[in-house]
N, C-alpha and C. Protein backbone atom coordinates (compact mmCIF):
# COMPACT_ATOMS: atom_id res chain seq x y z
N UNK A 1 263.86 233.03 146.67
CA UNK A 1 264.49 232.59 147.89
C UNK A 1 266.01 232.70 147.74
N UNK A 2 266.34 233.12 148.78
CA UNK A 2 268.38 233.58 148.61
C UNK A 2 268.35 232.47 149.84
N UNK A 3 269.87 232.19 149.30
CA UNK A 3 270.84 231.60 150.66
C UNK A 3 270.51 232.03 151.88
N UNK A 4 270.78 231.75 152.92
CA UNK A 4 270.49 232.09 153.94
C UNK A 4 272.30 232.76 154.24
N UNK A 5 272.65 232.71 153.99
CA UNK A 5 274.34 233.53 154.27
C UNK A 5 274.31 234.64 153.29
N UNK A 6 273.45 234.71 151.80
CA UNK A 6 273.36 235.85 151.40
C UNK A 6 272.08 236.91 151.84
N UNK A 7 271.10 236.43 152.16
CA UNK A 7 270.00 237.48 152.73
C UNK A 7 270.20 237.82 153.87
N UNK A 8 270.66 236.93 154.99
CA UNK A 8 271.10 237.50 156.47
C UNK A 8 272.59 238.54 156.41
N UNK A 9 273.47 237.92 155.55
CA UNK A 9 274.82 238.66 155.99
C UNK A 9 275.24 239.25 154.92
N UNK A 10 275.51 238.75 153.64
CA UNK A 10 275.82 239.92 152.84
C UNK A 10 275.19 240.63 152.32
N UNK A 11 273.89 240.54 152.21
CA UNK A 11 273.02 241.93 151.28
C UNK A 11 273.46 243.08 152.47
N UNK A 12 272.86 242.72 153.93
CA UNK A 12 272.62 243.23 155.14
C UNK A 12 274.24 243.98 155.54
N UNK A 13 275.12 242.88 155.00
CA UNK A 13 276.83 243.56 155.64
C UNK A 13 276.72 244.51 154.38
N UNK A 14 276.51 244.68 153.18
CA UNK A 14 277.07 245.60 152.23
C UNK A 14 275.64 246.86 152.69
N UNK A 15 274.76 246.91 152.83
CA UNK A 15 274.17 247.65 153.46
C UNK A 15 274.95 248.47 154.62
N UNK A 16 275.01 247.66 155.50
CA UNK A 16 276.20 248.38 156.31
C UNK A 16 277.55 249.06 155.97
N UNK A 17 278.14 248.53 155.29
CA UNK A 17 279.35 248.67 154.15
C UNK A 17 279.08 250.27 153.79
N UNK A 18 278.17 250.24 152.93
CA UNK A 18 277.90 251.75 152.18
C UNK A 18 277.57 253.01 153.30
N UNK A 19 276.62 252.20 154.54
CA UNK A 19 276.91 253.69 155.40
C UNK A 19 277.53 253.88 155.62
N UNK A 20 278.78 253.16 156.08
CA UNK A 20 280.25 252.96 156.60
C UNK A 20 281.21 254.24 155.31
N UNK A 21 281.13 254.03 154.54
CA UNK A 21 281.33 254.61 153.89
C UNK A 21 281.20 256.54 153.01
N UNK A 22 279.79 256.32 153.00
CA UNK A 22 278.89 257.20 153.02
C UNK A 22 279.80 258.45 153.43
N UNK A 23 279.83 258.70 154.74
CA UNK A 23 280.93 260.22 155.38
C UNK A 23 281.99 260.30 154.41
N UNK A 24 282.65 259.28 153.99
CA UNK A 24 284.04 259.40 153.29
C UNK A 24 284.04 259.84 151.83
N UNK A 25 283.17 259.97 151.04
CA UNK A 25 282.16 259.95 149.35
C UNK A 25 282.13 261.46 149.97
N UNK A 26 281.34 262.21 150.68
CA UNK A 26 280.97 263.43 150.85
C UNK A 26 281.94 264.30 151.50
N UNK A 27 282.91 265.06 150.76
CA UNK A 27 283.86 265.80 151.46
C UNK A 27 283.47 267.02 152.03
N UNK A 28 282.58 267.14 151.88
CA UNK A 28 282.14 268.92 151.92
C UNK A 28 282.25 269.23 153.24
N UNK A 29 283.06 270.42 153.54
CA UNK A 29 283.44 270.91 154.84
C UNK A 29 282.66 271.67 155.38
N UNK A 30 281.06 272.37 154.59
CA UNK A 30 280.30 273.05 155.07
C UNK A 30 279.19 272.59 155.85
N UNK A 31 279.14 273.24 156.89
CA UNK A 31 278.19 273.08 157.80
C UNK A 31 276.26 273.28 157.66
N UNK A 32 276.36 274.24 156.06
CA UNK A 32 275.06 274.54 156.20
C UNK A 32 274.34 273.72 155.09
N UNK A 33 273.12 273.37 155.44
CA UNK A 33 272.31 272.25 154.45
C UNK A 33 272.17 272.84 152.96
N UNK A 34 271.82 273.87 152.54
CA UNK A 34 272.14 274.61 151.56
C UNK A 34 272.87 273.75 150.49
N UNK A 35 274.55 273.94 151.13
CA UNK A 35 275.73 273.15 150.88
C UNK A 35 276.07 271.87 150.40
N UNK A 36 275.00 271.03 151.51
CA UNK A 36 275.05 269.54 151.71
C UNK A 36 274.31 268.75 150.51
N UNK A 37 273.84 268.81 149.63
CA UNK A 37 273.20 268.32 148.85
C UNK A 37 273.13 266.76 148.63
N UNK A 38 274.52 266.34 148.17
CA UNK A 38 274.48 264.76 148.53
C UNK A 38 274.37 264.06 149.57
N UNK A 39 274.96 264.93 151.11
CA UNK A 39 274.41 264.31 151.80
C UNK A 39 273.06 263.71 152.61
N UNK A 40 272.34 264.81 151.93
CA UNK A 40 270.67 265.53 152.27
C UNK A 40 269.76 264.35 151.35
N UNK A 41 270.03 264.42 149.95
CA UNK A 41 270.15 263.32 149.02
C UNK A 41 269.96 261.75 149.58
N UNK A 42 271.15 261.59 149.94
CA UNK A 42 271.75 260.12 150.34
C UNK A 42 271.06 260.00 151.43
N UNK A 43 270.54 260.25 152.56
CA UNK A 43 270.18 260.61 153.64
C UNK A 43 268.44 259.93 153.59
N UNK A 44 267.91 261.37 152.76
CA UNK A 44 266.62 261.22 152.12
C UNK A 44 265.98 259.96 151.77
N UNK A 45 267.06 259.48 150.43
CA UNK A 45 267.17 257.91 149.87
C UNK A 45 266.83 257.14 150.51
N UNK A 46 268.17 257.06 151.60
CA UNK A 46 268.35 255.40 152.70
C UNK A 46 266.99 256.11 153.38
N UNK A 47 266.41 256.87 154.17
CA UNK A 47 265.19 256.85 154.90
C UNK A 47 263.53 256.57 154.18
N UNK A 48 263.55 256.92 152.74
CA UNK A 48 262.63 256.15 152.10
C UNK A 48 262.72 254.73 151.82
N UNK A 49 263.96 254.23 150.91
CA UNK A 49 263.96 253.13 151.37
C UNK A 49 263.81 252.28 152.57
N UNK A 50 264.16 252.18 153.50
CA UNK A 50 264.29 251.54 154.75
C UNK A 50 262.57 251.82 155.14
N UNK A 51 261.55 252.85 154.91
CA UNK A 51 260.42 253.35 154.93
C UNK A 51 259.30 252.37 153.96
N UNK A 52 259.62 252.39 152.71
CA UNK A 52 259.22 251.21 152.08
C UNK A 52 259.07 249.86 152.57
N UNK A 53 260.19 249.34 152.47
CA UNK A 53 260.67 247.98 152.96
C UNK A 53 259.78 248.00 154.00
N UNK A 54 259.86 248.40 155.06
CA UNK A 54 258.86 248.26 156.56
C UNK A 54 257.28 248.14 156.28
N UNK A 55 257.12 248.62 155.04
CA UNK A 55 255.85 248.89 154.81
C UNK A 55 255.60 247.53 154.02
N UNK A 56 256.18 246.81 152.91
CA UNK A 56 256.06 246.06 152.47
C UNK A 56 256.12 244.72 153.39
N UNK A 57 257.08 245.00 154.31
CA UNK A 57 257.19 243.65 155.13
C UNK A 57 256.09 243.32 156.06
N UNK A 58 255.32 244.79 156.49
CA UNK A 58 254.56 245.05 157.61
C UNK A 58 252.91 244.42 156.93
N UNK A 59 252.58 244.64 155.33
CA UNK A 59 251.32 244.86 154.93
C UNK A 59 251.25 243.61 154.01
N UNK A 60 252.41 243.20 153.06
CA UNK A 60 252.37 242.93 152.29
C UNK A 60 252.34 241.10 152.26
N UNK A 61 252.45 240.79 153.68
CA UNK A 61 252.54 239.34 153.76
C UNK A 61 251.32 238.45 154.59
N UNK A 62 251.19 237.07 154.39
CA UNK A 62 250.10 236.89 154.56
C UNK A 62 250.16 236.00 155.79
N UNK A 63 249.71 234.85 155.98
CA UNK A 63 250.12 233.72 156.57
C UNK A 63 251.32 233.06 156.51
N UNK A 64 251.93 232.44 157.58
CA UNK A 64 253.56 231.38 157.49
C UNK A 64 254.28 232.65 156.12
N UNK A 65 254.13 234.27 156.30
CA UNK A 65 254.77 235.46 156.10
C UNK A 65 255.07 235.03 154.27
N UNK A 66 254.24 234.60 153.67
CA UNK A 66 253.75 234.51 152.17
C UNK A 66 253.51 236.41 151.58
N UNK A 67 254.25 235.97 150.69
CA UNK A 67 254.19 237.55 150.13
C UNK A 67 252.29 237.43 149.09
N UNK A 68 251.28 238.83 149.56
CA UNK A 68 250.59 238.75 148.74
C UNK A 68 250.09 240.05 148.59
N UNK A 69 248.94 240.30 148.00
CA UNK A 69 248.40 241.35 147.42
C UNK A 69 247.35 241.95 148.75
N UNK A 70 247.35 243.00 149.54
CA UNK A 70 246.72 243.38 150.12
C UNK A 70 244.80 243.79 149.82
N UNK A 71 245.14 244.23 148.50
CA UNK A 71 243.88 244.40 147.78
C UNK A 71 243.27 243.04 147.30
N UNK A 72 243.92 242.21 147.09
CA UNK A 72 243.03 240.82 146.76
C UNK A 72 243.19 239.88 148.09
N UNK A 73 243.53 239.72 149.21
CA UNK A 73 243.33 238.65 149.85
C UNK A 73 243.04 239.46 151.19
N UNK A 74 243.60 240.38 151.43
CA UNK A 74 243.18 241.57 152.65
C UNK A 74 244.21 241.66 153.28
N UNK A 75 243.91 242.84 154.08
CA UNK A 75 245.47 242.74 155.01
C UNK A 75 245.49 241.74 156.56
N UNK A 76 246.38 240.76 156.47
CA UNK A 76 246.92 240.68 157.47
C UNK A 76 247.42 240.90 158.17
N UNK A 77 247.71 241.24 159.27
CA UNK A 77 248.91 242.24 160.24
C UNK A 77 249.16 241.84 161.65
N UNK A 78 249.72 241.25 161.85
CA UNK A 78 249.51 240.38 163.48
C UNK A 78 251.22 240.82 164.00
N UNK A 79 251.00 241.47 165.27
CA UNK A 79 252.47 242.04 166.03
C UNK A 79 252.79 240.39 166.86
């Protein structure tokens, strides 16, 4: 369990922080993906991650949103 000022705003603001950033790290003036490697990279990354996470948050919790094992207690999933 985190703070509630560190799980809402700063994990979440430095998350933001690094995309913010992100364009400025990658100088490359070329247009073709070839080229782009870190950005293609970095790109790739943040969309698996963020892909994960959804999946874990979506499958992985149970009742009053208890983290558990899908294979031992079953899946819960309620929108």
């Amino acid at each position: 369990m985190f703070h509630p000022m560190v799980a809402g705003v700063t994990i979440p603001g430095m998350g933001l922080f690094l995309l913010m950033v992100a364009p400025f790290v990658d100088k490359n003036p070329s247009n073709k993906p070839k080229d782009r490697k870190f950005a293609i990279i970095l790109f790739t990354m943040f969309v698996m991650m963020w892909s994960v996470l959804v999946i874990i948050g979506s499958f992985f919790r149970g009742p009053g949103f208890n983290f558990i094992m899908p294979w031992k207690d079953g899946i819960f999933f309620e929108l």
